[in-house]
Protein backbone atom coordinates (compact mmCIF):
# COMPACT_ATOMS: atom_id res chain seq x y z
CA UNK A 1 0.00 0.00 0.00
CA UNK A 2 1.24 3.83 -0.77
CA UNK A 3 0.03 6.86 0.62
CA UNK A 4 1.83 7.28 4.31
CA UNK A 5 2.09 10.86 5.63
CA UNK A 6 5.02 12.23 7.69
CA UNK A 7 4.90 15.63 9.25
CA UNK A 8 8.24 16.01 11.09
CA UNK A 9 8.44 19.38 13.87
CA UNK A 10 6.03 21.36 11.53
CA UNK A 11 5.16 24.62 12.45
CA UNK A 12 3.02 26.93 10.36
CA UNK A 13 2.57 30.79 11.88
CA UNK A 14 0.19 33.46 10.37
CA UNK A 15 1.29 36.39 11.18
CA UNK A 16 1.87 36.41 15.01
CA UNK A 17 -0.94 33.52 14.90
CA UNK A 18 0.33 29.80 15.61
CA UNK A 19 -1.48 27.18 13.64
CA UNK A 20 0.48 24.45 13.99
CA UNK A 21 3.42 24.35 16.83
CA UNK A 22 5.80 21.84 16.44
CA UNK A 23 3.77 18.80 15.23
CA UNK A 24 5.12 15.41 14.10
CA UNK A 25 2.98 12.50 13.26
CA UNK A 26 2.64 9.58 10.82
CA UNK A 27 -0.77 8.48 9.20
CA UNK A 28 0.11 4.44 7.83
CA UNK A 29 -0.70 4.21 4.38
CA UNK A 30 -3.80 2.89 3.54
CA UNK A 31 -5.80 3.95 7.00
CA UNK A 32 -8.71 6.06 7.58
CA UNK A 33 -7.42 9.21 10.07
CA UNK A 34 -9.80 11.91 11.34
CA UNK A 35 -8.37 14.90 12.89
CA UNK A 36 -10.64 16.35 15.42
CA UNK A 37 -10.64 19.57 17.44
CA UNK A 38 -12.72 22.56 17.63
CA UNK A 39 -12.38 25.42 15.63
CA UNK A 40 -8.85 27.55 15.39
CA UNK A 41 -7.53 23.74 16.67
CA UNK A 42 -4.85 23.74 14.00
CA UNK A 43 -6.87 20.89 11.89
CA UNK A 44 -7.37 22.59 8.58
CA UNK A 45 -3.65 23.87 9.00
CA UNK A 46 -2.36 20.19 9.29
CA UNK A 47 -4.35 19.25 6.32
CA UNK A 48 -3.17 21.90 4.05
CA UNK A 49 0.67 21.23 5.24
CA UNK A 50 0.13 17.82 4.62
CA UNK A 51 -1.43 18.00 1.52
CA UNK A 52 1.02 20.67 -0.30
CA UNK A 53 -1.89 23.56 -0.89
CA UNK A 54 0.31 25.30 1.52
CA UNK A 55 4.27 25.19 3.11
CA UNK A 56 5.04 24.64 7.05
CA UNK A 57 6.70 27.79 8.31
CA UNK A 58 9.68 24.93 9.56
CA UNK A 59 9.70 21.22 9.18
CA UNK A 60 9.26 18.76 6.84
CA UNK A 61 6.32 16.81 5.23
CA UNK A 62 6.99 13.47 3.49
CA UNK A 63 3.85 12.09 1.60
CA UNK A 64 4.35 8.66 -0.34
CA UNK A 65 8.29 9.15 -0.25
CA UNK A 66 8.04 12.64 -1.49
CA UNK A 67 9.40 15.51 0.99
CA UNK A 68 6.98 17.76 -0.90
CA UNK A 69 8.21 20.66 1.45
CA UNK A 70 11.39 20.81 -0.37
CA UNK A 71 9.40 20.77 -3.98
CA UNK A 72 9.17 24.12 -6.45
CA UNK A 73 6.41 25.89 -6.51
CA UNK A 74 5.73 24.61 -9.80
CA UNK A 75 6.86 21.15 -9.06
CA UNK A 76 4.51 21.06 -5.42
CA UNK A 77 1.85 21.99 -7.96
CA UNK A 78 2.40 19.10 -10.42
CA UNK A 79 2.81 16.90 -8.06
CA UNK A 80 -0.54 17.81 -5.91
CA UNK A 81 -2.54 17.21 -8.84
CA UNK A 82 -1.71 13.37 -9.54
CA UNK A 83 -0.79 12.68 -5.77
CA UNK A 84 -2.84 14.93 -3.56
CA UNK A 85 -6.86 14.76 -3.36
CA UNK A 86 -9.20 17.19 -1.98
CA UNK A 87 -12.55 17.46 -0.07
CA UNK A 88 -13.53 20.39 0.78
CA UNK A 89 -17.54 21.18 3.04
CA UNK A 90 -18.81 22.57 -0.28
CA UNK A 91 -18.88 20.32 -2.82
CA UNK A 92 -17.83 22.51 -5.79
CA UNK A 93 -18.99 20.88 -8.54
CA UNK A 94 -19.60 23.06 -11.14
CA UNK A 95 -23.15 23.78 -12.02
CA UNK A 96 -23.26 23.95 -15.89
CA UNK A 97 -21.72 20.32 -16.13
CA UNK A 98 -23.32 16.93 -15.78
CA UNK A 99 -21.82 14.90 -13.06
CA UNK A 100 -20.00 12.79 -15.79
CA UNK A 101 -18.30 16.27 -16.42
CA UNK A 102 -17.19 17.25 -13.33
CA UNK A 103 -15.90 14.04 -12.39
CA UNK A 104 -13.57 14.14 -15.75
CA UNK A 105 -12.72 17.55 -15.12
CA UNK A 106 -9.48 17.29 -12.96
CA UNK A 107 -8.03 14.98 -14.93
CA UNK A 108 -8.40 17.16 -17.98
CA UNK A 109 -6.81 20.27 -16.44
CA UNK A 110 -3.72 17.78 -15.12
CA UNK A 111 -3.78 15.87 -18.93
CA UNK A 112 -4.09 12.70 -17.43
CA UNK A 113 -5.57 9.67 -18.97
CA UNK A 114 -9.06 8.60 -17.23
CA UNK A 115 -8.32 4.61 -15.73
CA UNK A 116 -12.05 4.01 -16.71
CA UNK A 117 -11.98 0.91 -14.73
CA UNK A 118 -10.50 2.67 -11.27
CA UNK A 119 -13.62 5.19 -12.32
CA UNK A 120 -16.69 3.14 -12.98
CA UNK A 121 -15.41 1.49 -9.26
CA UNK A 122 -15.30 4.34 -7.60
CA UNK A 123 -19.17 5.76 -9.38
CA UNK A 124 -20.34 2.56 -8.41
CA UNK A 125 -18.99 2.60 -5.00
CA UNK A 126 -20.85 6.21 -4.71
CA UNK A 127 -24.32 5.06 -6.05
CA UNK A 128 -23.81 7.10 -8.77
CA UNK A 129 -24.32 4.99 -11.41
CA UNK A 130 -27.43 6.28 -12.49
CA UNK A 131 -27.00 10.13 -11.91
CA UNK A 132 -23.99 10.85 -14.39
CA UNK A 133 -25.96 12.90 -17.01
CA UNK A 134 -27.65 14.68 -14.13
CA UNK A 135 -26.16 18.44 -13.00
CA UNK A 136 -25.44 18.80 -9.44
CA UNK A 137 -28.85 21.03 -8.56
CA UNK A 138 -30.06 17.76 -9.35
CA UNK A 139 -28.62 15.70 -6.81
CA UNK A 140 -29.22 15.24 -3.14
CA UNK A 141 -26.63 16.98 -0.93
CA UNK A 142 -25.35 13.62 0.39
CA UNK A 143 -24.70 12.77 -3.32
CA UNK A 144 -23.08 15.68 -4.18
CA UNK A 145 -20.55 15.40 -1.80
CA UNK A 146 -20.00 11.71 -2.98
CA UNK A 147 -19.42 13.07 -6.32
CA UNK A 148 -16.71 14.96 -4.84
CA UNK A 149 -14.98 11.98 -3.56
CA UNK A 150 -14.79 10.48 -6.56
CA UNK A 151 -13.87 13.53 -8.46
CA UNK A 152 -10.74 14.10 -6.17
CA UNK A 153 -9.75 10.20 -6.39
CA UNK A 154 -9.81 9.82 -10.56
CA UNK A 155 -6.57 10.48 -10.73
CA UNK A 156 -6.06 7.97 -8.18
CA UNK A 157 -3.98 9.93 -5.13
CA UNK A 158 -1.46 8.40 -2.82
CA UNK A 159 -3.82 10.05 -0.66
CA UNK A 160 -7.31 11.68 -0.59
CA UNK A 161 -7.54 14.90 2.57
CA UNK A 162 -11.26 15.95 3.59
CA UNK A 163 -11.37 18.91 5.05
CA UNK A 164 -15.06 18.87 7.36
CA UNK A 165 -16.22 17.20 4.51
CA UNK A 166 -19.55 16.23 6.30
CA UNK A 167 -20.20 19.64 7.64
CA UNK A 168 -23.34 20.74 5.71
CA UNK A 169 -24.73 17.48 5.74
CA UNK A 170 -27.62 16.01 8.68
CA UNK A 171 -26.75 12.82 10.19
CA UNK A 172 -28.01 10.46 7.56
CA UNK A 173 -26.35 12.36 4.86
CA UNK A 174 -22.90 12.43 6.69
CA UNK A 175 -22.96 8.73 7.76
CA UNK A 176 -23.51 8.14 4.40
CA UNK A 177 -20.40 10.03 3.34
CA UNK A 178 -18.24 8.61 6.21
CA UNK A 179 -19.32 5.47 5.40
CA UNK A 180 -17.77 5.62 1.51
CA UNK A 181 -14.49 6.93 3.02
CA UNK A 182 -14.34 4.17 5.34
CA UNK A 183 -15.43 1.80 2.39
CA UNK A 184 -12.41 3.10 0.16
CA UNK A 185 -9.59 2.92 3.05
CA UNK A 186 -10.95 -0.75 4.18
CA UNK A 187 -11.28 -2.67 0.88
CA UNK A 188 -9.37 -0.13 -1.42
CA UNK A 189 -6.41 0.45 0.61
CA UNK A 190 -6.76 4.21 -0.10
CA UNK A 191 -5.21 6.30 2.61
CA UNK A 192 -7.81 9.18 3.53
CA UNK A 193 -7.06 12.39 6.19
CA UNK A 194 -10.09 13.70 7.57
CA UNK A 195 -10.59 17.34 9.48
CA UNK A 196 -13.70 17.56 11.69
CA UNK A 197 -15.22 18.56 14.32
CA UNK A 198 -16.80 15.81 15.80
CA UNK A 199 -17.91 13.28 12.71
CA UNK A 200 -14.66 10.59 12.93
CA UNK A 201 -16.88 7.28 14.26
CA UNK A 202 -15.88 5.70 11.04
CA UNK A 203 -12.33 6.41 11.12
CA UNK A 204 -9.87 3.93 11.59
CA UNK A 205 -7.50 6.02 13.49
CA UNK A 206 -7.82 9.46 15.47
CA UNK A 207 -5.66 12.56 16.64
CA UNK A 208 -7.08 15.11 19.07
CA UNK A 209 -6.11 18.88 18.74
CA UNK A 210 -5.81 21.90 20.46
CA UNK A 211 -3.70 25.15 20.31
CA UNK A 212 -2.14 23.84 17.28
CA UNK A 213 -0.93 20.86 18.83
CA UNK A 214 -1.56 17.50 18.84
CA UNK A 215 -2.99 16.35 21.96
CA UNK A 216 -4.30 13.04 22.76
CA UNK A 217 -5.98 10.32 20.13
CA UNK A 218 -5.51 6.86 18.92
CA UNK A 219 -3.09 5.86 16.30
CA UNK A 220 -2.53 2.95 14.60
CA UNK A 221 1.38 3.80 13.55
CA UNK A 222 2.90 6.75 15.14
CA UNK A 223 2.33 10.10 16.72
CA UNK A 224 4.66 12.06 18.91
CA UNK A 225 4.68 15.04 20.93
CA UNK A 226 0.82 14.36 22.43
CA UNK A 227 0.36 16.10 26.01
């Protein structure tokens, strides 16, 4: 299995705010990690470290063998957009184009080849066999946010990050949602980091933060520096 995350003493500071202060963890490959803590917890900032859509102020981040802090900008992007996938609490799918669209979209912009195979598992996975030709004012909320798991997987990431990605979603919705990331990490092997609040049932693994620090969880591989 590929996909195992590194963060070694990463910091991030904006401005005279700390986001992260001096974290260093490991996510295995192929596991299912939430990331929980409040608000201004130092979550999101983790996930966008981790994922390259932004650089630690110090330290190092190692994703799938790749210390993408010490990337280009031009190379960190290249390299985001056939190793790094994103989930974001809106769905943003774009409204003029069928599902079908959207979910081909990425891998036009990156000029990758579609694996229709890896795709038409991942659709049917979803439940979205049948709502391809639809738009996404069409579809339920729950389904639109499965449409944006799939969408940041075609490309087929080392690993996929969701960022609250149940946070406009009821309970049914979100269990739902949860429920297909859990399904993709268990029989697919595909390594997923999850931000939220309070929605990581379904996760294999968890870290607990606070002040920008990781503070208490349960992981399957490695964390240091919990209180």
């Amino acid at each position: 299995m590929t996909g195992a995350v590194t963060l070694e003493h990463v910091s991030k500071f904006h401005g005279g705010t700390v986001a992260l202060d001096d974290v260093s963890l490991t996510v295995t490959a192929g596991r299912f990690l939430a990331v929980v803590g409040p608000p201004g917890s130092g979550k999101s900032a983790l996930l966008h470290c981790a994922s390259a859509l932004d650089l630690p102020t110090s330290g190092t981040v190692t994703v799938d063998g790749v210390d993408v802090t010490a990337l280009g900008e031009i190379e960190r992007d290249e390299w985001r957009r056939a190793n790094a996938g994103h989930v974001f609490p809106s769905c943003n799918l774009l409204p003029s184009l069928t599902v079908e669209q959207n979910l081909a979209l990425p891998l036009r912009l990156a000029r990758l080849r579609p694996d229709r195979a890896w795709l038409r598992e991942l659709v049917g996975r979803a439940g979205l066999a049948d709502r391809l030709h639809l738009r996404p004012a069409e579809l339920s909320g729950e389904q639109r946010q499965r449409a944006a798991v799939v969408r940041a997987l075609a490309a087929r990431p080392a690993v996929l990050f969701a960022d609250e990605p149940v946070g406009g979603l009821g309970p049914g919705p979100a269990a739902g949602v949860l429920d297909l990331l859990a399904e993709l990490a268990e029989d697919l092997g595909q390594t997923v980091v999850m931000a939220t609040r309070d929605a990581a049932a379904r996760a294999h693994d968890t870290l607990t933060m606070a002040g920008g620090k990781v503070v208490g969880g349960r992981a399957a591989h490695e964390a240091r520096g919990w209180g």
